[in-house]
N, C-alpha and C. Protein backbone atom coordinates (compact mmCIF):
# COMPACT_ATOMS: atom_id res chain seq x y z
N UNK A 1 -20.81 -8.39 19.20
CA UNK A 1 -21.78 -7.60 18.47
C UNK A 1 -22.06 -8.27 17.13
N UNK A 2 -23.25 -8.45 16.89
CA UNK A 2 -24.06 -8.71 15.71
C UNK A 2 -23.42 -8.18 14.14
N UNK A 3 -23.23 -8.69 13.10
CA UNK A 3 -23.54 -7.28 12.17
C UNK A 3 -24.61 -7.06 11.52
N UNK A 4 -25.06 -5.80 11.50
CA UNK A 4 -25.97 -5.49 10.90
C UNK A 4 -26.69 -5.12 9.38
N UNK A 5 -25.92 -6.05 8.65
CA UNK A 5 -26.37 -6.38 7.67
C UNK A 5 -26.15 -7.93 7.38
N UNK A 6 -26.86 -8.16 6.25
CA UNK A 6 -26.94 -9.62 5.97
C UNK A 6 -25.64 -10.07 5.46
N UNK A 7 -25.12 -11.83 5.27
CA UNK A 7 -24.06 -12.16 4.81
C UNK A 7 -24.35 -11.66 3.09
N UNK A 8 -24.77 -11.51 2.92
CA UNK A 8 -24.68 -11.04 1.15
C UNK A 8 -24.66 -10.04 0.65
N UNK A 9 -25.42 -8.92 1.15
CA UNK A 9 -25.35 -7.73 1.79
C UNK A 9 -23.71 -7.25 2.06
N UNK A 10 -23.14 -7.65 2.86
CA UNK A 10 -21.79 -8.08 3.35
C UNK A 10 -20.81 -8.34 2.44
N UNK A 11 -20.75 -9.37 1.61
CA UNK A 11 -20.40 -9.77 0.65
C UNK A 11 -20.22 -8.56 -0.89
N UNK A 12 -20.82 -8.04 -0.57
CA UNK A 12 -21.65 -7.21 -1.85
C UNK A 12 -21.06 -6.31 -1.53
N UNK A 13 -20.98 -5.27 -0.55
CA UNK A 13 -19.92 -4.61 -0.15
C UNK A 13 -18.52 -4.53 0.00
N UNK A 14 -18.29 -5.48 0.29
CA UNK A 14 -16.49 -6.16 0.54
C UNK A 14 -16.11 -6.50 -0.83
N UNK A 15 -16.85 -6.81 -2.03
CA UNK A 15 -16.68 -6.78 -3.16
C UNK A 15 -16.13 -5.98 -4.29
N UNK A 16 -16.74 -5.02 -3.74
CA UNK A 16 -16.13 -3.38 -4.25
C UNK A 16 -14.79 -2.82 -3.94
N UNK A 17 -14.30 -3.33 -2.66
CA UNK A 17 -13.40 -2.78 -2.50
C UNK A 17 -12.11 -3.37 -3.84
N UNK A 18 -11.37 -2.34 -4.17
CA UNK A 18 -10.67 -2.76 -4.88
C UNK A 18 -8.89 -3.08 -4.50
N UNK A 19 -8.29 -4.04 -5.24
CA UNK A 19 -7.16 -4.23 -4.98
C UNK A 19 -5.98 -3.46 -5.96
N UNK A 20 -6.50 -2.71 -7.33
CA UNK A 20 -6.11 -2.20 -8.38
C UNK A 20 -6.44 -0.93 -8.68
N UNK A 21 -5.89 -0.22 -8.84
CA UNK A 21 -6.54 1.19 -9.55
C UNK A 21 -7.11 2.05 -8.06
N UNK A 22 -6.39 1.96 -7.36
CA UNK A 22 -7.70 2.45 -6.24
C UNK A 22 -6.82 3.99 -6.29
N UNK A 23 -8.02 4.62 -5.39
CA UNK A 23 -8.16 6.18 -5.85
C UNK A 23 -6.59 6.69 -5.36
N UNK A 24 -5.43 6.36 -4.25
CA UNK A 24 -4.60 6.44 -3.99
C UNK A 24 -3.21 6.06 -4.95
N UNK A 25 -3.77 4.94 -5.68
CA UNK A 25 -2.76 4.50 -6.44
C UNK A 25 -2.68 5.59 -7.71
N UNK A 26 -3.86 5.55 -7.84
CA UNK A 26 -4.12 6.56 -9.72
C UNK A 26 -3.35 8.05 -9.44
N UNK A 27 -3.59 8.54 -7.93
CA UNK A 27 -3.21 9.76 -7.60
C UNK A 27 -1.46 9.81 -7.97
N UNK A 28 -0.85 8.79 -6.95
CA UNK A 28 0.53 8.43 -7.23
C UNK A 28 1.16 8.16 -8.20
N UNK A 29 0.07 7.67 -9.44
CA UNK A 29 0.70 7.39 -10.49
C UNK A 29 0.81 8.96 -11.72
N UNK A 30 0.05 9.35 -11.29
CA UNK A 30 -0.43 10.81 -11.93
C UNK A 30 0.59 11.60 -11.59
N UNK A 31 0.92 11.75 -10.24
CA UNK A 31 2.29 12.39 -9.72
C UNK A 31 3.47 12.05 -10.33
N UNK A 32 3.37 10.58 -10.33
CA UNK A 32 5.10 10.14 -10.83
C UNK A 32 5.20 10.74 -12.36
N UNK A 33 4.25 10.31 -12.89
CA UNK A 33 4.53 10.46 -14.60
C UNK A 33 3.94 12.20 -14.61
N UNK A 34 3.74 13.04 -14.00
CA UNK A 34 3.66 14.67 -14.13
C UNK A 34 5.50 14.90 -13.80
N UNK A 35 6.39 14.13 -12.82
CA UNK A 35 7.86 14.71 -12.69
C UNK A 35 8.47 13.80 -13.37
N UNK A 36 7.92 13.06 -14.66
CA UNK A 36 8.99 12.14 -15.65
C UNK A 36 9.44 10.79 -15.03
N UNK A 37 9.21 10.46 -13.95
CA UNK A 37 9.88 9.24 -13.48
C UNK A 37 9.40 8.19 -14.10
N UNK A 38 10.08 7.18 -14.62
CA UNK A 38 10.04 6.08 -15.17
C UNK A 38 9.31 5.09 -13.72
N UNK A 39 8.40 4.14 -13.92
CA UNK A 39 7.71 3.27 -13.13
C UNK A 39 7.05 2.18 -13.83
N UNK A 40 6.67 0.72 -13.03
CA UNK A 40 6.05 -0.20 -13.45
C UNK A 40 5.46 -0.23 -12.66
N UNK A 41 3.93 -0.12 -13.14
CA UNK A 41 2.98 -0.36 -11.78
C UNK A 41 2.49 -2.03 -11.70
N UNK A 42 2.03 -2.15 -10.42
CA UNK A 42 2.32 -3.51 -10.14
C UNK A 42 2.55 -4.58 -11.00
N UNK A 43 4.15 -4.97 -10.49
CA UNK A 43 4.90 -5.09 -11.33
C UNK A 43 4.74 -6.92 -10.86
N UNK A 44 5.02 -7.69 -11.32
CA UNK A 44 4.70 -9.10 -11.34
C UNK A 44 6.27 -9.60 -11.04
N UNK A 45 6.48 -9.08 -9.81
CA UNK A 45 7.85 -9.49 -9.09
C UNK A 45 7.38 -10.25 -7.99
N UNK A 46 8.15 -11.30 -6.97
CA UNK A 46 7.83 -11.33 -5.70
C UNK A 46 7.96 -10.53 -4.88
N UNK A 47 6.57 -10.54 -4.82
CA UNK A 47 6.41 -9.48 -2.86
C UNK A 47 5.36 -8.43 -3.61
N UNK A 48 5.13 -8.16 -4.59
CA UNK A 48 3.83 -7.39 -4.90
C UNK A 48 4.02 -6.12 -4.61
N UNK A 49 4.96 -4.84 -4.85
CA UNK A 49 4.87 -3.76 -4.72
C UNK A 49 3.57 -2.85 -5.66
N UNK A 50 3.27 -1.93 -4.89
CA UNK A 50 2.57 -1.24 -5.77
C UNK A 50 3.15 -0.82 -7.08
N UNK A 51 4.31 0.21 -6.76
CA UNK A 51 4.74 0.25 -8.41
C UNK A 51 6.71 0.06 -7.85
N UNK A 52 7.11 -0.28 -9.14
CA UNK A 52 8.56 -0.55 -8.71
C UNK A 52 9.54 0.99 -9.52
N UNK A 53 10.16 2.04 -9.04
CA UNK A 53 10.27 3.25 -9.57
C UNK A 53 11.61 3.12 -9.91
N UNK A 54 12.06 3.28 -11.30
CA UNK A 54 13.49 3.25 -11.85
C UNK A 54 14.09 4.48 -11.90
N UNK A 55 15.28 4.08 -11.40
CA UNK A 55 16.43 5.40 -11.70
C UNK A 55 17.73 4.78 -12.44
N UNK A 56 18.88 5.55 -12.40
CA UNK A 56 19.73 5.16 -13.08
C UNK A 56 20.09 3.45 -12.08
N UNK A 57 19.97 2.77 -12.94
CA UNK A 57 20.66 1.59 -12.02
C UNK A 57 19.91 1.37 -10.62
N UNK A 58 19.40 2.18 -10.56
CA UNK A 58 18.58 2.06 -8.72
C UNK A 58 16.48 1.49 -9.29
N UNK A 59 16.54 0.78 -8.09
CA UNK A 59 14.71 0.53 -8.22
C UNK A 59 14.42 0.64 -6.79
N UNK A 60 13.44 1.34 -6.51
CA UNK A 60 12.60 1.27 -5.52
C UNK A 60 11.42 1.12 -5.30
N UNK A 61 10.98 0.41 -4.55
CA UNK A 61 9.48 -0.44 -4.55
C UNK A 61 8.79 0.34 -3.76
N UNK A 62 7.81 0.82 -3.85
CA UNK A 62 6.40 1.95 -3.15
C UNK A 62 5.62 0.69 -3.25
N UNK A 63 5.14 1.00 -1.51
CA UNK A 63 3.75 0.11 -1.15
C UNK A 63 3.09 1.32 -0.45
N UNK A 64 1.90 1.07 -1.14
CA UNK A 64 0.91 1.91 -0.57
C UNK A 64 -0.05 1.53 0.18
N UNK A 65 -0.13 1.43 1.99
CA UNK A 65 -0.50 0.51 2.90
C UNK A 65 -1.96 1.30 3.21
N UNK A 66 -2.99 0.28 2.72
CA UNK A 66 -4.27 1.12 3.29
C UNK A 66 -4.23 1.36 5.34
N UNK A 67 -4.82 2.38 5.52
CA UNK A 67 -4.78 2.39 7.46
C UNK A 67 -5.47 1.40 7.99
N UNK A 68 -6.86 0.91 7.47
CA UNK A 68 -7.61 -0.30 7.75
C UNK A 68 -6.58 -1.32 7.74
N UNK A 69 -6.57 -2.00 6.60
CA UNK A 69 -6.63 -3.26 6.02
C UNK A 69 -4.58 -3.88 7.05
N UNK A 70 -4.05 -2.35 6.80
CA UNK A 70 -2.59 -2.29 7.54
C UNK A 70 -2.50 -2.67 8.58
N UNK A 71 -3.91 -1.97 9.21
CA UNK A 71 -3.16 -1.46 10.85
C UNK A 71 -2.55 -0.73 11.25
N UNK A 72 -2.50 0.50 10.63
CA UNK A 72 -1.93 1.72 10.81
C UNK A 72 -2.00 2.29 12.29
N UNK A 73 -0.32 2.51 13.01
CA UNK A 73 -0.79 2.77 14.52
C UNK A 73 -1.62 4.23 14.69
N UNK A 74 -1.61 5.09 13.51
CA UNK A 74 -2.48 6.35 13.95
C UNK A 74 -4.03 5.78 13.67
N UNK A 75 -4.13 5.39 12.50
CA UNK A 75 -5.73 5.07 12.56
C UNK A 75 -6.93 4.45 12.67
N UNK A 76 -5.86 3.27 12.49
CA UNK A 76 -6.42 1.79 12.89
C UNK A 76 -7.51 2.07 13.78
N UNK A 77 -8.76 1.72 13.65
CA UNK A 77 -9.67 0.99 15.27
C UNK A 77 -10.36 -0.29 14.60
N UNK A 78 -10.52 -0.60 15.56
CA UNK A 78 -10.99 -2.01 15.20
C UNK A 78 -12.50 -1.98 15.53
N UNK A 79 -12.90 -3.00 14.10
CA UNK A 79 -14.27 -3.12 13.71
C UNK A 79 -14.97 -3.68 15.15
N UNK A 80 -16.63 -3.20 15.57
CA UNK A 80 -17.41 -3.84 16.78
C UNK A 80 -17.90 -5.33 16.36
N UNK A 81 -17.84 -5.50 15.40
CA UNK A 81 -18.40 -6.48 14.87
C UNK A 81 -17.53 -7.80 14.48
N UNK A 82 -17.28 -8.98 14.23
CA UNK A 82 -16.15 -10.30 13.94
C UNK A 82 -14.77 -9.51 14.33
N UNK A 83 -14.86 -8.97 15.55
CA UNK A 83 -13.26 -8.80 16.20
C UNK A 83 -12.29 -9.83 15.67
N UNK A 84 -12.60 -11.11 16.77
CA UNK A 84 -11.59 -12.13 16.49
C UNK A 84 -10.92 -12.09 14.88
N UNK A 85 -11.65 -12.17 14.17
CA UNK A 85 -11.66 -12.21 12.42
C UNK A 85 -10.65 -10.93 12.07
N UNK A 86 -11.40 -9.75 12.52
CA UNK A 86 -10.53 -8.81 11.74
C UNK A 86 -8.77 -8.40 12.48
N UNK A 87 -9.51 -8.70 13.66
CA UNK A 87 -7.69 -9.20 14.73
C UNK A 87 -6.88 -9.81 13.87
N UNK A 88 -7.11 -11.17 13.58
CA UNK A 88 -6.20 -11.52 12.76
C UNK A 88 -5.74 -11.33 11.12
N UNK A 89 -7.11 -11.03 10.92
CA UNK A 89 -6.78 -10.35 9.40
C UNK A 89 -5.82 -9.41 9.55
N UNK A 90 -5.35 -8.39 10.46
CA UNK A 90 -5.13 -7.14 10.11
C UNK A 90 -3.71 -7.94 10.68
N UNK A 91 -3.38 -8.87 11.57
CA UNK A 91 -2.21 -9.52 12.31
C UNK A 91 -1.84 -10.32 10.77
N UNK A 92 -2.36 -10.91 10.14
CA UNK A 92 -1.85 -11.59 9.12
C UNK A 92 -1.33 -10.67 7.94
N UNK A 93 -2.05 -9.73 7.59
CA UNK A 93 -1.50 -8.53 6.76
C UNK A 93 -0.34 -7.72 6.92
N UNK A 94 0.19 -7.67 8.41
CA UNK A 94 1.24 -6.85 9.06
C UNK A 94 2.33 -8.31 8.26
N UNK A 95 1.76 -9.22 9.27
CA UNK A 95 3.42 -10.44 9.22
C UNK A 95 3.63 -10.36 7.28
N UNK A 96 2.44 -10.62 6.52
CA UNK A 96 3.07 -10.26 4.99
C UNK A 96 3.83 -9.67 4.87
N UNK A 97 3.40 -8.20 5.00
CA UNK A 97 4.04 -6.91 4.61
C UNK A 97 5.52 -6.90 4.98
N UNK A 98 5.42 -7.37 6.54
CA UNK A 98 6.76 -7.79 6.90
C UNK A 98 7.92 -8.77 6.05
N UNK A 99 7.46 -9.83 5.90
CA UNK A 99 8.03 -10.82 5.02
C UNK A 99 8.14 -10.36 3.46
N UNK A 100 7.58 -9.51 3.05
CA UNK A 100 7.47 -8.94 1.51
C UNK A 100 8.56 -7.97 1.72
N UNK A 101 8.67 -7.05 2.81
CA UNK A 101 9.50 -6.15 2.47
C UNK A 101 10.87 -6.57 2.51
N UNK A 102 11.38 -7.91 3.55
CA UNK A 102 12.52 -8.40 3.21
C UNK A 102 12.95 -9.01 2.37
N UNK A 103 12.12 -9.43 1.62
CA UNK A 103 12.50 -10.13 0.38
C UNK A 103 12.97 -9.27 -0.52
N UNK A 104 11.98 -7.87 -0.80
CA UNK A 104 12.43 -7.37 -1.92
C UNK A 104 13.95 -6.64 -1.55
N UNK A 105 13.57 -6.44 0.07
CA UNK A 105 15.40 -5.48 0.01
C UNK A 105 16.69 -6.89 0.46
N UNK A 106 16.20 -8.17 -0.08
CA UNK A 106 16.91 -9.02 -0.18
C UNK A 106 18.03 -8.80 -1.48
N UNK A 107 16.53 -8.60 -2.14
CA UNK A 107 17.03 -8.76 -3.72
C UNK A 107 17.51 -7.24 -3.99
N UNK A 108 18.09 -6.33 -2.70
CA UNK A 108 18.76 -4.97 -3.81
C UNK A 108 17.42 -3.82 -3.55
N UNK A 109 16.61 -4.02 -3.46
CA UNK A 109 15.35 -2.76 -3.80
C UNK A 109 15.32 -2.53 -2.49
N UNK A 110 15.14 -1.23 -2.77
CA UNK A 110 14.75 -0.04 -1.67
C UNK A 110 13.46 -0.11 -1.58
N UNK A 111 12.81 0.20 0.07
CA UNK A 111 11.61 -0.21 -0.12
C UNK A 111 11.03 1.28 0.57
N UNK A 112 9.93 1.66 0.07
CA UNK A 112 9.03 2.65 0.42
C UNK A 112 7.92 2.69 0.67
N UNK A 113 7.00 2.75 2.03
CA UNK A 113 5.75 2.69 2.82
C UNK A 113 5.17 3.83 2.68
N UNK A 114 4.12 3.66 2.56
CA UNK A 114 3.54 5.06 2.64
C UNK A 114 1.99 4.62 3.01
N UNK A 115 1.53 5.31 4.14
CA UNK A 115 0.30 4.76 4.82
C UNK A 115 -0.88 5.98 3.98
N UNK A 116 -1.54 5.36 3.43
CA UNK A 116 -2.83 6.17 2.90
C UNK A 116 -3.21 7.26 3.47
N UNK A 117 -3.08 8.05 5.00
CA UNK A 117 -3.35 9.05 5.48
C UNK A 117 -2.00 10.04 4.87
N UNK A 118 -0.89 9.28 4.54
CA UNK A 118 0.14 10.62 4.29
C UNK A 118 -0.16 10.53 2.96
N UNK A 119 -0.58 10.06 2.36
CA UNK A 119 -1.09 10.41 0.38
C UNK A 119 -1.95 11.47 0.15
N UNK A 120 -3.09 11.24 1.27
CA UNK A 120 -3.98 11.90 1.39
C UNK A 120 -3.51 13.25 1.58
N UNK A 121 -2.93 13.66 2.89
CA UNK A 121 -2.93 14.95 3.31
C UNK A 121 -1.36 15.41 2.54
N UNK A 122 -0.21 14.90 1.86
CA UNK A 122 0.27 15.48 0.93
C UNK A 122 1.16 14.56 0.47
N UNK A 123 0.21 14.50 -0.91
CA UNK A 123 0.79 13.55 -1.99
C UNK A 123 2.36 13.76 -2.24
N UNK A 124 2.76 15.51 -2.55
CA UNK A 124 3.50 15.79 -3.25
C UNK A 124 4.86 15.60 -2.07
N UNK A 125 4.54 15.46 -1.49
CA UNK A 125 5.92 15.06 -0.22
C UNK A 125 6.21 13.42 -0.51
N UNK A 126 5.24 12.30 -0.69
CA UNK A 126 5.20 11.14 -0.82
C UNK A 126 6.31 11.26 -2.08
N UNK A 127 5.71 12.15 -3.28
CA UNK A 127 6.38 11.58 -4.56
C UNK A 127 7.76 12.45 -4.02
N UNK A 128 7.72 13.56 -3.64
CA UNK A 128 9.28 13.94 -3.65
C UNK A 128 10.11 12.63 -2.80
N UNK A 129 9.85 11.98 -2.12
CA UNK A 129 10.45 11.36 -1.33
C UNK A 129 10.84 10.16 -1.64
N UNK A 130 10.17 9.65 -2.92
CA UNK A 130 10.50 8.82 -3.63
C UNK A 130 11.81 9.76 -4.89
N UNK A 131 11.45 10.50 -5.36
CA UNK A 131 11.71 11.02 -6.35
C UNK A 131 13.78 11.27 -5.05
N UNK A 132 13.53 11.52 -4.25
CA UNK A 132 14.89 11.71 -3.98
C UNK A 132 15.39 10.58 -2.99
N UNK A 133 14.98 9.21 -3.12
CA UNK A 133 15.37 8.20 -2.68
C UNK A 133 16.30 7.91 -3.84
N UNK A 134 15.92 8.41 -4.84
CA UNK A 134 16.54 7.49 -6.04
C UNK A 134 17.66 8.56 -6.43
N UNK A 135 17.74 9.61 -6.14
CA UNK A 135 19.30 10.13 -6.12
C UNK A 135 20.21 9.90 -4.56
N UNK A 136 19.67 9.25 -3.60
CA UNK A 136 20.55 9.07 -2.23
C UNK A 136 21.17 7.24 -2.90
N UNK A 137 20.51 7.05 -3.48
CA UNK A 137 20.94 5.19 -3.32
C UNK A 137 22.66 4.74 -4.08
C-alpha cells in the first residue's frame, strides 16, 4: 500500500512527534512531585530512562514505553503502509529496550515499564507502584 501523503507532508508530521515532555511524561512527573518523591528526569545515564526515582539508597529507573513505537502486545497493529520499515523499526526498538534494561539492572537499578495504555487508564496505580518499589528494594 501506497502512502497517502507526500514525503514532506510525512516528514512534517513525524516531526512533531516528540521525544521529551510528552503528554505522558509531564503527567508522571506531576504525580511524582504531588507524593514528594525525589526524581531526575531524563537523566544522562546509560540506557536513557525516562526519569531515575530516588529513595533511601535505592534508584529506580521508569521507562515509559509508547504502544506504537514499543510494540505493545495489547495494542500494537501494524501500519498498511512501509510494513517492511515499521517491522523492523518496532523489532529494533524492542532489542534496545531489551539491551537498556540490562544494563541498567547491571548497574544495581530497578527497572520499571510502564506501557502508555496503563498511564492512561490509571496513572495513580503507575506512581503507587513505583512509589512502593522503593520501600520493597
Amino acid at each position: 500500500m501506497v502512502d497517502r501523503v507526500s514525503k514532506e507532508k510525512r516528514s512534517e508530521i513525524m516531526s512533531r512527534i516528540r521525544s521529551k515532555n510528552t503528554k505522558m511524561e509531564v503527567a508522571v512527573k506531576g504525580k511524582l512531585q504531588e507524593r514528594g518523591l525525589w526524581f531526575v528526569y531524563q537523566p544522562k545515564i546509560q540506557g536513557h530512562p525516562d526519569f531515575l526515582v530516588l529513595g533511601k539508597g535505592m534508584v529506580v529507573a521508569v521507562r515509559l514505553m509508547g504502544c506504537f513505537w514499543h510494540g505493545c502486545p495489547d495494542h500494537y497493529s501494524e501500519p498498511k503502509s512501509n510494513v517492511e520499515f515499521w517491522r523492523q523499526k518496532v523489532l529494533r526498538n524492542k532489542a534496545r529496550d531489551q539491551k537498556t534494561k540490562s544494563i541498567l539492572q547491571m548497574h544495581g537499578i530497578r527497572v520499571l515499564d510502564f506501557w502508555e495504555h496503563e498511564v492512561e487508564e490509571n496513572i495513580e496505580a503507575v506512581v503507587s507502584r513505583i512509589e512502593s518499589s522503593l520501600k520493597t528494594m
